[in-house]
N, C-alpha and C. Protein backbone atom coordinates (compact mmCIF):
# COMPACT_ATOMS: atom_id res chain seq x y z
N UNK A 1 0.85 -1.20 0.00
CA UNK A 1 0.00 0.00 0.00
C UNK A 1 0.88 1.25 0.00
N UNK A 2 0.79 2.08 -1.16
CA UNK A 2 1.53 3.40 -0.96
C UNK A 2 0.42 4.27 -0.26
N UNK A 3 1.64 5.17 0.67
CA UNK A 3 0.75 6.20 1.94
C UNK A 3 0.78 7.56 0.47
N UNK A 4 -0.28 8.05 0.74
CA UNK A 4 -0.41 9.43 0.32
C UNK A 4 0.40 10.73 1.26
N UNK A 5 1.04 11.28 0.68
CA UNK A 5 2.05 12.18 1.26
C UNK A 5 1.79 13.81 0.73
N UNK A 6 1.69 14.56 1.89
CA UNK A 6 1.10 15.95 1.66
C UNK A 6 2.64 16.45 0.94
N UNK A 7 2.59 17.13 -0.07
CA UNK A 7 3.42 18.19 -0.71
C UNK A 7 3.85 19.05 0.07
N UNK A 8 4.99 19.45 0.33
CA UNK A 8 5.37 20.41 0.64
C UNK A 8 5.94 21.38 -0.52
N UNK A 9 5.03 22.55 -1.05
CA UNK A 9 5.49 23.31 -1.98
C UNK A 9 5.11 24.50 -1.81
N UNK A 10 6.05 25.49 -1.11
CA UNK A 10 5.45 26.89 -0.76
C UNK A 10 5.44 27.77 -1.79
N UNK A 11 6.37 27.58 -2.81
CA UNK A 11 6.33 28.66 -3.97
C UNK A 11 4.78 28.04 -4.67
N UNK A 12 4.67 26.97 -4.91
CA UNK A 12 3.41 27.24 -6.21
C UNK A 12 2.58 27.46 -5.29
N UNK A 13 2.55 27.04 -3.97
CA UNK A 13 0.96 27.57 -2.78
C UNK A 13 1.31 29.15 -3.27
N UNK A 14 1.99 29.57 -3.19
CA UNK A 14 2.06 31.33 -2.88
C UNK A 14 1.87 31.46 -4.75
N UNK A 15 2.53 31.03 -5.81
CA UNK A 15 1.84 31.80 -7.18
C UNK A 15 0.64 31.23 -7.43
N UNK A 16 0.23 29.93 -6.92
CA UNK A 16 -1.42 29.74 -6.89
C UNK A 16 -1.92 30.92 -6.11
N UNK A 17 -1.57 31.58 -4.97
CA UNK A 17 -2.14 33.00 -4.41
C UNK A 17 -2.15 33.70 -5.34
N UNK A 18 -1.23 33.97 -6.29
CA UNK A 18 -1.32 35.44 -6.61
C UNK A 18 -1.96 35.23 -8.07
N UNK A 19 -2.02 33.74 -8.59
CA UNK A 19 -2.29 33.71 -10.28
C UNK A 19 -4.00 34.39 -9.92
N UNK A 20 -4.71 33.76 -8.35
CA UNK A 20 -6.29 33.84 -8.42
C UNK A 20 -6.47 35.34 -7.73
N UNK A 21 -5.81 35.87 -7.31
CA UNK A 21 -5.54 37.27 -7.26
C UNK A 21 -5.40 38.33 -8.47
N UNK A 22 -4.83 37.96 -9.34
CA UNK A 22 -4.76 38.78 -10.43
C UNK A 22 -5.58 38.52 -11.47
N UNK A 23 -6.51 37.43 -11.28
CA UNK A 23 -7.80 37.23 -12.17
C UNK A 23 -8.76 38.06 -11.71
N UNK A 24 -8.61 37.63 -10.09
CA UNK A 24 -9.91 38.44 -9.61
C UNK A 24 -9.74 39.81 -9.45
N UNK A 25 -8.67 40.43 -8.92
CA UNK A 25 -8.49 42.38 -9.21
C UNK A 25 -8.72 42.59 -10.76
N UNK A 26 -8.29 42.16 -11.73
CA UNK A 26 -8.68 42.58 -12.81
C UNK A 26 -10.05 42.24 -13.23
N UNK A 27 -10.44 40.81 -13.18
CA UNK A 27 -11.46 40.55 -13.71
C UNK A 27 -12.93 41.97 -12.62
N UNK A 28 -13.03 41.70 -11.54
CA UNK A 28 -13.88 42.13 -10.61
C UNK A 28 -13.22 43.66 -9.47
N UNK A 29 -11.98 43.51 -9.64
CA UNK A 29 -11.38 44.47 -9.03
C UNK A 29 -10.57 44.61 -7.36
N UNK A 30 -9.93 45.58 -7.19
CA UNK A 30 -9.12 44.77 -5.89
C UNK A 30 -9.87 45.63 -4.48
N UNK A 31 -10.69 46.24 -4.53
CA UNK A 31 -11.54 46.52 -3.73
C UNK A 31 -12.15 45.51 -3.41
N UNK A 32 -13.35 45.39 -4.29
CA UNK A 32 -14.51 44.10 -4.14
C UNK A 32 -14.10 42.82 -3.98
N UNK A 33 -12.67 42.57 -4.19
CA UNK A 33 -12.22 41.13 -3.70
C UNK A 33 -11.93 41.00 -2.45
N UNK A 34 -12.71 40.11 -2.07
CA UNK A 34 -12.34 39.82 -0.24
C UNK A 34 -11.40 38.18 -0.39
N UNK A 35 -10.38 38.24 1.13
CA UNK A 35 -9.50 37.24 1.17
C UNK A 35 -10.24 36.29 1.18
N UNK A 36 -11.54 35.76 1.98
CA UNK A 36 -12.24 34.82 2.16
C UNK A 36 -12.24 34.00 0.50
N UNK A 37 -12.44 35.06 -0.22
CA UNK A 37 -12.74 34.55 -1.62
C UNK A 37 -11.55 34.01 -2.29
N UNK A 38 -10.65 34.89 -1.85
CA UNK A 38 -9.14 34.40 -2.66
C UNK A 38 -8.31 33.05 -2.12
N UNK A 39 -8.75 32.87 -0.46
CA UNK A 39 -8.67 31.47 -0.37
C UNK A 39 -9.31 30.51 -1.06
N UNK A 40 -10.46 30.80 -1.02
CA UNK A 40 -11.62 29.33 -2.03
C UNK A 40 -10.92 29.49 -3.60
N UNK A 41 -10.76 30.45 -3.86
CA UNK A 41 -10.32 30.27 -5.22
C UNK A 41 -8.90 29.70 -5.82
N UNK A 42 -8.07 30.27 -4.75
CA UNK A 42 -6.94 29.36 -4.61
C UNK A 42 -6.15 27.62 -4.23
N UNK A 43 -7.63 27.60 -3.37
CA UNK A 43 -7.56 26.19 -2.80
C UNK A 43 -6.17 26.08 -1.78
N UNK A 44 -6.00 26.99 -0.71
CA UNK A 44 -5.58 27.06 0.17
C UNK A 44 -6.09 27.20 1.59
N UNK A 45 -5.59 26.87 2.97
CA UNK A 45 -5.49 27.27 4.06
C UNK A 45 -5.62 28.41 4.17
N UNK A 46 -6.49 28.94 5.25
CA UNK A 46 -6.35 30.11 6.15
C UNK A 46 -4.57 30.15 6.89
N UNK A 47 -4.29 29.13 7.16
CA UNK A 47 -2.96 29.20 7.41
C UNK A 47 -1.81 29.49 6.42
N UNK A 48 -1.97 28.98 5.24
CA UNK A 48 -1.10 29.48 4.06
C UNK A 48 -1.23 30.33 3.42
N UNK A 49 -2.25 31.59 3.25
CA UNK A 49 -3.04 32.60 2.89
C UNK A 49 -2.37 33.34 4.09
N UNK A 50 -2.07 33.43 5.22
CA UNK A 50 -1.33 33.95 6.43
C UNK A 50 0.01 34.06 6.26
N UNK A 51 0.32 33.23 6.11
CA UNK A 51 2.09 33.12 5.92
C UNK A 51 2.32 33.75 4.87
N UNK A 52 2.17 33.39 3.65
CA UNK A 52 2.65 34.16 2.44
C UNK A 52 2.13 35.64 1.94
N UNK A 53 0.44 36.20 2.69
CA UNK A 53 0.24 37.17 2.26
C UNK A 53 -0.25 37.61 3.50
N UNK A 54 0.43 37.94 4.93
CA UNK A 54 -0.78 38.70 6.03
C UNK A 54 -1.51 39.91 6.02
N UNK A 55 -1.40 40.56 4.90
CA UNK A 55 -2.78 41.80 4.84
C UNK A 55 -2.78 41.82 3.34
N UNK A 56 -4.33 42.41 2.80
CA UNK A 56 -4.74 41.85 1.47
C UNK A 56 -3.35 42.77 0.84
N UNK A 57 -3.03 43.66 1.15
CA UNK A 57 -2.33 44.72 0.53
C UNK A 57 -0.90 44.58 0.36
N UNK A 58 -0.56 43.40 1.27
CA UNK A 58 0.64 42.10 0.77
C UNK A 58 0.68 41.93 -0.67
N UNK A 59 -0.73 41.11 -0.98
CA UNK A 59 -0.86 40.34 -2.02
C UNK A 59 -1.17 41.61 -3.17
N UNK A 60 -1.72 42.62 -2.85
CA UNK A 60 -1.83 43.60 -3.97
C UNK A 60 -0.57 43.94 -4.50
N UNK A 61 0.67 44.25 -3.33
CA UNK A 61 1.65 44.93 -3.78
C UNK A 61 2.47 43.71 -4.93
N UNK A 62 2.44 42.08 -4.39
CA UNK A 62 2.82 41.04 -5.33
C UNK A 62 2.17 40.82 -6.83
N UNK A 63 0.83 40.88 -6.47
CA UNK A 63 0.41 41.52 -7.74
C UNK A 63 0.83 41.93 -9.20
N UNK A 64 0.87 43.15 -8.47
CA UNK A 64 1.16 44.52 -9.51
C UNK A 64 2.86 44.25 -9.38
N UNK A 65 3.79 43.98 -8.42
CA UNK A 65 5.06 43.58 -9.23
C UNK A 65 5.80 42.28 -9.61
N UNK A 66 4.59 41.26 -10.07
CA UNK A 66 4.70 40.20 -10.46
C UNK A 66 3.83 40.27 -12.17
N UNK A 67 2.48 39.46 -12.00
CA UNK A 67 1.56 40.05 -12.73
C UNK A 67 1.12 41.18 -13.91
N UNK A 68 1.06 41.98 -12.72
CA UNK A 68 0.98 43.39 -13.60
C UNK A 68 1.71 43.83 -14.78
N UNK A 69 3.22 43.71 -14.07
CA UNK A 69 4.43 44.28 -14.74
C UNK A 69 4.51 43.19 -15.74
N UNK A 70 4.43 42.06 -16.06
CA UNK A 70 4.71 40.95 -16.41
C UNK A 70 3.96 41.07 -17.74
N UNK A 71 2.40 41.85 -17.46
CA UNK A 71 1.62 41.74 -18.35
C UNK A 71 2.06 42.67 -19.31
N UNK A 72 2.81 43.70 -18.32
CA UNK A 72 2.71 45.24 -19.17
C UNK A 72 4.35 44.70 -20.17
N UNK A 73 5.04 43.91 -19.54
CA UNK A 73 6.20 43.73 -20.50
C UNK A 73 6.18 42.75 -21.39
N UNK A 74 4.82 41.57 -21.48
CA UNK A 74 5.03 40.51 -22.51
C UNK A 74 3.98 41.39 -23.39
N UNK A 75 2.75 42.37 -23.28
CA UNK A 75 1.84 42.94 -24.03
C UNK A 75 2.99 44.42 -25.22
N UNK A 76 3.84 44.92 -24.13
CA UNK A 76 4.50 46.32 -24.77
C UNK A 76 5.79 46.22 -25.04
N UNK A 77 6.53 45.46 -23.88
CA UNK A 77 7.80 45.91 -24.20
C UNK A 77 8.23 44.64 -25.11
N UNK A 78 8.42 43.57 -24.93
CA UNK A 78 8.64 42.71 -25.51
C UNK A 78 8.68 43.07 -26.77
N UNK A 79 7.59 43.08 -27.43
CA UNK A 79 7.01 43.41 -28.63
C UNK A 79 7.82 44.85 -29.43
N UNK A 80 8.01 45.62 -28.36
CA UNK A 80 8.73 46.87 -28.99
C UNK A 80 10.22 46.22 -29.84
N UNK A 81 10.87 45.71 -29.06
CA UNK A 81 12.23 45.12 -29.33
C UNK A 81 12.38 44.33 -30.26
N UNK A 82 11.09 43.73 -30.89
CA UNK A 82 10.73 42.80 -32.11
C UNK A 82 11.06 43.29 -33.48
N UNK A 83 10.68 44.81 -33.25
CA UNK A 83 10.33 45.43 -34.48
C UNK A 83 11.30 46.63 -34.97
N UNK A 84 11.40 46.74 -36.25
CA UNK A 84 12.25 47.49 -37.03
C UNK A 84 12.25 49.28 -36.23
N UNK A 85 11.15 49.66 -36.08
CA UNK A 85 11.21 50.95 -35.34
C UNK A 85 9.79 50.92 -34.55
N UNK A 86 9.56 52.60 -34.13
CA UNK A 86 8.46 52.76 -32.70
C UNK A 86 7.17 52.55 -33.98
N UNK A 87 6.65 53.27 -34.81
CA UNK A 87 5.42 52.69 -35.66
C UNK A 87 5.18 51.32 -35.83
N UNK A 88 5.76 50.90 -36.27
CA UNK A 88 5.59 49.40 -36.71
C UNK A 88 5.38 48.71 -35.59
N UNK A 89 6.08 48.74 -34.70
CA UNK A 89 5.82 47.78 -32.58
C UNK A 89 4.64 48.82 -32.61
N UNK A 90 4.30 49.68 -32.36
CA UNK A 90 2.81 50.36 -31.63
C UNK A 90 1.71 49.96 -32.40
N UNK A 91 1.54 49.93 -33.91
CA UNK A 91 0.92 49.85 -34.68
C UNK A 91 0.79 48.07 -34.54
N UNK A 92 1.78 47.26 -34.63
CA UNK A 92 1.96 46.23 -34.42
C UNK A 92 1.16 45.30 -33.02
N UNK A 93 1.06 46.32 -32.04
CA UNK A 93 0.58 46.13 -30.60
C UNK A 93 -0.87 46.37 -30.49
N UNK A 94 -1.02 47.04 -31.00
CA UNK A 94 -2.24 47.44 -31.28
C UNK A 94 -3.13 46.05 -31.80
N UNK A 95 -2.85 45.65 -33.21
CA UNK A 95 -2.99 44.83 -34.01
C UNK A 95 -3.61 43.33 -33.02
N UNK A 96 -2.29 43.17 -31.74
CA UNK A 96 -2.75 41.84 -31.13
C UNK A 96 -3.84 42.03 -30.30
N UNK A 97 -3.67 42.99 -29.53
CA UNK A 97 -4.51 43.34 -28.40
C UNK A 97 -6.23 43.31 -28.92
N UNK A 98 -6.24 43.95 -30.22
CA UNK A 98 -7.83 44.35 -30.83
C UNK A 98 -7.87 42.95 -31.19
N UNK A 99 -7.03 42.17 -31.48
CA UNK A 99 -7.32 40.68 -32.22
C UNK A 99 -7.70 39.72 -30.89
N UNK A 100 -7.01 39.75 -30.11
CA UNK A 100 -6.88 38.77 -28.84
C UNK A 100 -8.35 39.49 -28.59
N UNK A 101 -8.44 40.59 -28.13
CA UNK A 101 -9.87 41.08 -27.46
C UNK A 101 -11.19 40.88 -28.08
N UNK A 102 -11.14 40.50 -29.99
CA UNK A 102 -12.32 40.30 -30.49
C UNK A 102 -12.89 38.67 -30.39
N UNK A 103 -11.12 37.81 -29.91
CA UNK A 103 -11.20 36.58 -30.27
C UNK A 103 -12.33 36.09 -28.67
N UNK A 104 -11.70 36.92 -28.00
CA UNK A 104 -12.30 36.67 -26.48
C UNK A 104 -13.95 36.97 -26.38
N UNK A 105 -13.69 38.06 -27.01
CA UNK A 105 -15.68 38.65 -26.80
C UNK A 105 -16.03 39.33 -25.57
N UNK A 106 -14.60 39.83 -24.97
CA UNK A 106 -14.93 40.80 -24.18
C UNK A 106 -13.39 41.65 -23.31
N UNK A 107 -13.93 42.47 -22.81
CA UNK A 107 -12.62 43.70 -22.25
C UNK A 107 -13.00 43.69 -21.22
N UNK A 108 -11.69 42.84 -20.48
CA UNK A 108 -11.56 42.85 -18.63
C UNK A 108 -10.62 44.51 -18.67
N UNK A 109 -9.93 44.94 -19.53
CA UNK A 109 -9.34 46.02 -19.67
C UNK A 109 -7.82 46.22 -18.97
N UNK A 110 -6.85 47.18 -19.17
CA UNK A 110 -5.69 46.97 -18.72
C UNK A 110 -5.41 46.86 -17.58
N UNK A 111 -4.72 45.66 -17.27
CA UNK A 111 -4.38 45.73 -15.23
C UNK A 111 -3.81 46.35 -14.53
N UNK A 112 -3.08 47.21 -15.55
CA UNK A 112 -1.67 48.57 -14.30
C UNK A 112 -3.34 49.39 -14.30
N UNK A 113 -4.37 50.06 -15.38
CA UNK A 113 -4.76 50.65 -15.53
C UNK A 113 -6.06 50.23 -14.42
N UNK A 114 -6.30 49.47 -14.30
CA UNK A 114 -7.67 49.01 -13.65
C UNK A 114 -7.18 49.15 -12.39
N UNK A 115 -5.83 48.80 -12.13
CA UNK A 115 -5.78 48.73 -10.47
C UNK A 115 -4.89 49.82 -9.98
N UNK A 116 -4.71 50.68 -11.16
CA UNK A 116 -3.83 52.45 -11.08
C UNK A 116 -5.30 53.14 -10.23
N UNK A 117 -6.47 53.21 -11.05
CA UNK A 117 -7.64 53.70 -10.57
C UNK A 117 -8.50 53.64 -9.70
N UNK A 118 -7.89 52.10 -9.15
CA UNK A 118 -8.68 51.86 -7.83
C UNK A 118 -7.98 52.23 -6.16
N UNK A 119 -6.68 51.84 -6.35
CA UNK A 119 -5.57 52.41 -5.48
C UNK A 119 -4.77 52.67 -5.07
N UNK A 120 -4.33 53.93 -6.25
CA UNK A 120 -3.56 54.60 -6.37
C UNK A 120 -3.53 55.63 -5.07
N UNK A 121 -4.95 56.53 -4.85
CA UNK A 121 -5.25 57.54 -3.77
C UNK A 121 -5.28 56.59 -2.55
N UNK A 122 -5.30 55.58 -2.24
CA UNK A 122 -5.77 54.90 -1.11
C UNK A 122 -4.11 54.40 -0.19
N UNK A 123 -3.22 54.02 -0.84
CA UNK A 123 -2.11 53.65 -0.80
C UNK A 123 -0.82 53.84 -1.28
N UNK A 124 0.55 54.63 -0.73
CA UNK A 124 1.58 55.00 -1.17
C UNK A 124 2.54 54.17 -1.80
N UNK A 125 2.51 53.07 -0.90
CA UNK A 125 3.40 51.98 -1.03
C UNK A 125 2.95 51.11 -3.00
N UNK A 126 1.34 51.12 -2.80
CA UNK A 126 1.01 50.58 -3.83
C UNK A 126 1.08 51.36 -5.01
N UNK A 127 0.46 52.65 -4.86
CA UNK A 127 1.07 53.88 -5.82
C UNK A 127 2.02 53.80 -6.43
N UNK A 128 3.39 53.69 -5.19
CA UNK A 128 4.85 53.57 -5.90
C UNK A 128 4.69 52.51 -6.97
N UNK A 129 4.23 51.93 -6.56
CA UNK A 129 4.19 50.18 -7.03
C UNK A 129 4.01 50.52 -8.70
N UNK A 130 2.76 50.59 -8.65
CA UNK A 130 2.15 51.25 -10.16
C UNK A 130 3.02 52.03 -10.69
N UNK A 131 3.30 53.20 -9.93
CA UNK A 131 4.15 53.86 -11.25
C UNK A 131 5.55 53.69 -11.33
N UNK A 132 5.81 52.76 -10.75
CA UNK A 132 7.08 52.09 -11.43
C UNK A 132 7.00 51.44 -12.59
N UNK A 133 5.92 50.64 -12.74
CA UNK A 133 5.43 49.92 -14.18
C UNK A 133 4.74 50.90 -14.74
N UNK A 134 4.43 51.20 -13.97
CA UNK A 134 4.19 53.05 -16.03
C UNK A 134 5.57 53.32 -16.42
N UNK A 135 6.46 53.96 -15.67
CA UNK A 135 7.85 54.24 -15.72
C UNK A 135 8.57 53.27 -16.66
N UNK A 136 8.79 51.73 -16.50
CA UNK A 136 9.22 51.30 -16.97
C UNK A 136 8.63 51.16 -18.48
N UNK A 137 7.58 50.97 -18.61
CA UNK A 137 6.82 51.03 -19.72
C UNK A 137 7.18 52.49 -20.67
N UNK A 138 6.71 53.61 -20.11
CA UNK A 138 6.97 54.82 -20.64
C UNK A 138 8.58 54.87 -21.04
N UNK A 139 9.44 54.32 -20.49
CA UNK A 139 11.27 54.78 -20.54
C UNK A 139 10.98 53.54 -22.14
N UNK A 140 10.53 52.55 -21.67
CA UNK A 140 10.67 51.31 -23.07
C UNK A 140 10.38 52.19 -24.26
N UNK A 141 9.24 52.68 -24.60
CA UNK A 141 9.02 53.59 -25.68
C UNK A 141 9.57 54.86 -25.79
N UNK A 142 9.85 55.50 -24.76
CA UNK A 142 10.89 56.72 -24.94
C UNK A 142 12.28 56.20 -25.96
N UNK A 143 12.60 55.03 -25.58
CA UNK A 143 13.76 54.36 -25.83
C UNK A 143 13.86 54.01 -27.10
N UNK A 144 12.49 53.60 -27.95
CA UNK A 144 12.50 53.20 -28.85
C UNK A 144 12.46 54.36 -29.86
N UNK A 145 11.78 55.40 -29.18
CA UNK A 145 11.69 56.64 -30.04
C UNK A 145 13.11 57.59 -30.48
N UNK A 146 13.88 57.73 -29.22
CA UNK A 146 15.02 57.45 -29.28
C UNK A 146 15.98 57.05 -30.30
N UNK A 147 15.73 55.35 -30.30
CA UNK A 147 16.66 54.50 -31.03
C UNK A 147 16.78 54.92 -32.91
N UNK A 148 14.91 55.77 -32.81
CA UNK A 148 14.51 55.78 -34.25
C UNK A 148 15.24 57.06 -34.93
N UNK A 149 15.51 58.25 -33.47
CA UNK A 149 16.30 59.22 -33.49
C UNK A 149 17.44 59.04 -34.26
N UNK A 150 18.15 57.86 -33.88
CA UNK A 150 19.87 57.71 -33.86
C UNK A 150 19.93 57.21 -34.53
N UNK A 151 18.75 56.61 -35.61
CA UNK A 151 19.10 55.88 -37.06
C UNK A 151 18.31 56.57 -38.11
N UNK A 152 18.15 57.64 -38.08
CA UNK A 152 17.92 59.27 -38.66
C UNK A 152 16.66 58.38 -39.46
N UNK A 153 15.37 57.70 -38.69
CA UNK A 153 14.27 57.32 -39.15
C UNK A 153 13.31 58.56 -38.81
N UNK A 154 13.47 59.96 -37.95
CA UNK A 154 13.09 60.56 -37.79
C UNK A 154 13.84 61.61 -37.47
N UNK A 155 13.43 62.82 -37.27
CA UNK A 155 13.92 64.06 -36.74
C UNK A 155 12.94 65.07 -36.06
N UNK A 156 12.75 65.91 -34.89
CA UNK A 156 12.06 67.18 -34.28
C UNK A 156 11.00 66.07 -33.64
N UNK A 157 11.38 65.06 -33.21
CA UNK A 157 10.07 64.36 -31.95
C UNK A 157 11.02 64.70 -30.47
N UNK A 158 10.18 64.62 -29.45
CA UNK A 158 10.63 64.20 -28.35
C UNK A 158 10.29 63.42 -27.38
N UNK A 159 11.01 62.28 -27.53
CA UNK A 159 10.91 60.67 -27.28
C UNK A 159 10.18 60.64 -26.25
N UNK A 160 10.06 61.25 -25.07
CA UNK A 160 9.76 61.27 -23.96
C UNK A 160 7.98 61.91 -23.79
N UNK A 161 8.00 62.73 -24.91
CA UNK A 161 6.93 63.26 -24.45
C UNK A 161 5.48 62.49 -25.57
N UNK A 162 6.71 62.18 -26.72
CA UNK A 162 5.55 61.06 -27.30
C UNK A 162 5.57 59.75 -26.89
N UNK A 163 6.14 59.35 -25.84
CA UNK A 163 6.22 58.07 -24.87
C UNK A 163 4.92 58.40 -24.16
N UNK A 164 4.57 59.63 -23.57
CA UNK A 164 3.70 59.42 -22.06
C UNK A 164 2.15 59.69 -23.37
N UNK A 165 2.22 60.12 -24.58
CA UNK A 165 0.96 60.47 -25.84
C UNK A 165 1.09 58.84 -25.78
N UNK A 166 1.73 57.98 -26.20
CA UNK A 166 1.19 56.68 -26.82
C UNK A 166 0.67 55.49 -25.62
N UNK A 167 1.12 55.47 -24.21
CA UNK A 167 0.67 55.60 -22.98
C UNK A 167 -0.81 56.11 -22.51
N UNK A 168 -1.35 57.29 -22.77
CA UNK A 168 -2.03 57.82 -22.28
C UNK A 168 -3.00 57.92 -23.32
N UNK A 169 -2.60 57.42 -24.75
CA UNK A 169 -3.90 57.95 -25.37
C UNK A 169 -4.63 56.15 -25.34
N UNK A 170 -3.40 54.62 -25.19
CA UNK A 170 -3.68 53.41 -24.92
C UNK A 170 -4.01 53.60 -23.89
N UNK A 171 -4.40 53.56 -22.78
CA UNK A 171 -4.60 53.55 -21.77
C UNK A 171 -5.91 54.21 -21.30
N UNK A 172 -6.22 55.21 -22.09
CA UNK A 172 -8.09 55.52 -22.73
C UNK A 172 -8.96 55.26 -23.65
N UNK A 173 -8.25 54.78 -24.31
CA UNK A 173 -8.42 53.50 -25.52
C UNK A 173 -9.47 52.46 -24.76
N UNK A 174 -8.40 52.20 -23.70
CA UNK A 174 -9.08 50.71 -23.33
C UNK A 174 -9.71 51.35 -22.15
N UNK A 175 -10.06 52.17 -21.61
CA UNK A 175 -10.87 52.50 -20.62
C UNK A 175 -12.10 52.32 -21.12
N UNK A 176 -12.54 53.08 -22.18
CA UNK A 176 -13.49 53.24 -22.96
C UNK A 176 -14.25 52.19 -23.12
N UNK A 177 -13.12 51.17 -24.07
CA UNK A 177 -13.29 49.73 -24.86
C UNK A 177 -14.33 48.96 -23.31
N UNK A 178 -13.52 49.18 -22.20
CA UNK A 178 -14.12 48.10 -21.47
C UNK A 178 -15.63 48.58 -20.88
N UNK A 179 -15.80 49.84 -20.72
CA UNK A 179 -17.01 50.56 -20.69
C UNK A 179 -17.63 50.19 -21.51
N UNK A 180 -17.37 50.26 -22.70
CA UNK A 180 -18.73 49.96 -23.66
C UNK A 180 -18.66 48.31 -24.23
N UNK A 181 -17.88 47.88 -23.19
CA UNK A 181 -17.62 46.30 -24.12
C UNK A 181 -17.27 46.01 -25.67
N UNK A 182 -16.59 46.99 -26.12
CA UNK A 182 -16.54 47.65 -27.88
C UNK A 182 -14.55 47.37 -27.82
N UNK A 183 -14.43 47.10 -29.20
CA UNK A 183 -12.79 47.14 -29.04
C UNK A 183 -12.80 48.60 -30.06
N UNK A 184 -13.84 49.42 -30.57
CA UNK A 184 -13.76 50.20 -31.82
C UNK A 184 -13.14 51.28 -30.78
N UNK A 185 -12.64 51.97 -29.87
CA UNK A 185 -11.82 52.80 -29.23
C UNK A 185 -10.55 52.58 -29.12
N UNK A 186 -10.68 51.60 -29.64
CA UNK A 186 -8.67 50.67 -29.45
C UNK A 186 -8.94 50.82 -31.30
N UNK A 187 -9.58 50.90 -32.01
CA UNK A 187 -9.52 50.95 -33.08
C UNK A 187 -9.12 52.07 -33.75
N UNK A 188 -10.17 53.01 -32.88
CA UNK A 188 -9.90 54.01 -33.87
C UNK A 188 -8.65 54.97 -33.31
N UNK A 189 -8.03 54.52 -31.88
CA UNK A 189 -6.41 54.50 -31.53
C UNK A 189 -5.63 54.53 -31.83
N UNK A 190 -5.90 53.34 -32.59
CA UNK A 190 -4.14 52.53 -33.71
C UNK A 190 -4.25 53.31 -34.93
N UNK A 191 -5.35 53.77 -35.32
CA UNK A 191 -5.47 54.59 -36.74
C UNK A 191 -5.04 56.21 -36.44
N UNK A 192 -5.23 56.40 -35.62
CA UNK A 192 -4.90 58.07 -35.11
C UNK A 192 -3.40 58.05 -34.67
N UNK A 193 -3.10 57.12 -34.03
CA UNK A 193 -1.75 57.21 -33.83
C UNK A 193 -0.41 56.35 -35.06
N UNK A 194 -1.40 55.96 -35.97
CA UNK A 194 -0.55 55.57 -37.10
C UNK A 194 -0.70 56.86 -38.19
N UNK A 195 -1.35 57.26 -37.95
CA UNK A 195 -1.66 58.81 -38.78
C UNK A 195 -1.09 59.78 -38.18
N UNK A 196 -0.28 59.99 -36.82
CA UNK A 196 0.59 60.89 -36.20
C UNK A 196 2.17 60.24 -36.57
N UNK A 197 1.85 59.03 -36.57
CA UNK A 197 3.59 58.84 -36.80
C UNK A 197 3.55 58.84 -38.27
N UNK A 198 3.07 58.57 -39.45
CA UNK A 198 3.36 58.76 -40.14
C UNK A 198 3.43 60.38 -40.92
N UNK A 199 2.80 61.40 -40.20
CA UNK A 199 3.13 62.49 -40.37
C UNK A 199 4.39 62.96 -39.92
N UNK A 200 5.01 62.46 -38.90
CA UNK A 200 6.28 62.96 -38.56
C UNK A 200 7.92 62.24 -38.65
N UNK A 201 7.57 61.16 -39.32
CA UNK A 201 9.33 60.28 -39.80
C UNK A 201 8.65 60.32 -41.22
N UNK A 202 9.99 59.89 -41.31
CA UNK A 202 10.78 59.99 -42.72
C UNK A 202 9.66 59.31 -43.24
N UNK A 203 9.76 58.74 -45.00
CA UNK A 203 8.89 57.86 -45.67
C UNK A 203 9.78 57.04 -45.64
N UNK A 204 9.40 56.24 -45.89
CA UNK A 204 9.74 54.80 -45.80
C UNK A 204 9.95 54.03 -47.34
N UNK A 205 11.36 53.25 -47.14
CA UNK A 205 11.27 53.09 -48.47
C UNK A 205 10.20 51.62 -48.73
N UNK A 206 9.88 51.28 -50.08
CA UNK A 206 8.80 50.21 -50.43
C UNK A 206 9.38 49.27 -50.00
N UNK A 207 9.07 47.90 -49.43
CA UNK A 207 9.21 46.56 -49.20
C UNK A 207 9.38 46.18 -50.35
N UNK A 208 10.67 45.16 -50.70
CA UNK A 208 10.85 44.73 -51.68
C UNK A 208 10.30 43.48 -51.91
């Protein structure tokens, strides 16, 4: 007879915490999620829900610099570094996000952005949190705008300030999108901001 033997595995108990944590702040939000719930959903102990996260605001801050950031660098940055210059990755980004979101049939909407708005005013520590992943996000596209600088694909932008425009105009894009359950605000996004960059770099020579 083999004995059944309890696991001892504290890391996947603790990213099983945080994978049903970052469904539920985004999906429903990190207000309205109570721990009671994030245990059942996790399939943990009140005792292991203690140890790895003792106030919900533990698990928020793991979150947003696990998760969050994770999302914001396999959705933006990643993708930037793929591509020949900043049009083609934004325009390019655009492209998955409206595709992934039509394939789904609906907008849980962005997670720095959903959980920037809920508590940001409520918490410093978590604040910081967030805008470190804007920061990093915003410096990625500064960077790229930049890069497009130094290979004379453009001239008279400033990287920085059309970093926090392509940021801020995505980031109401999808506010919108998830309000009206519509991806046509992420649509008509990628077209306005492919109609700003192509007013200001060079032309491009034809694909051969």
């Amino acid at each position: 007879m083999i004995e059944n033997k309890r696991t001892n595995d504290p890391k996947g108990v603790r990213r099983r915490i945080i994978d049903a944590a970052y469904d539920a702040f985004v999906t429903q939000g990190y207000l309205a999620t109570g721990m009671l719930e994030l245990r059942a959903k996790a399939s943990v102990s009140g005792g292991a829900m203690a140890y790895h996260f003792p106030a919900k605001r533990d698990l928020g801050l793991a979150v947003i610099r696990s998760r969050v950031a994770e999302a914001v660098r396999k959705t933006w940055i990643d993708p930037l570094h793929g591509c020949a210059d900043a049009p083609s990755a934004i325009d390019r980004i655009f492209g998955n996000i409206i595709g992934e979101l039509a394939r789904k049939g609906s907008v849980r909407g962005c997670p720095l952005n959903n959980m920037s708005m809920e508590v940001a005013q409520h918490d410093d520590e978590m604040r910081d949190a967030l805008g470190g992943v804007f920061a990093i996000w915003h410096e990625a596209l500064s960077a790229k705008f930049q890069s497009d600088i130094d290979s004379n694909r453009v001239v008279g932008i400033d990287p920085g300030s059309l970093a926090t425009l392509v940021v801020a105009a995505y980031s109401g894009a999808m506010a919108i999108a998830k309000a009206s359950q519509d991806v046509r605000p992420l649509v008509d996004c990628r077209a306005e901001l492919a109609a700003l960059m192509t007013s200001k770099y060079f032309p491009r020579a034809p694909a051969s």
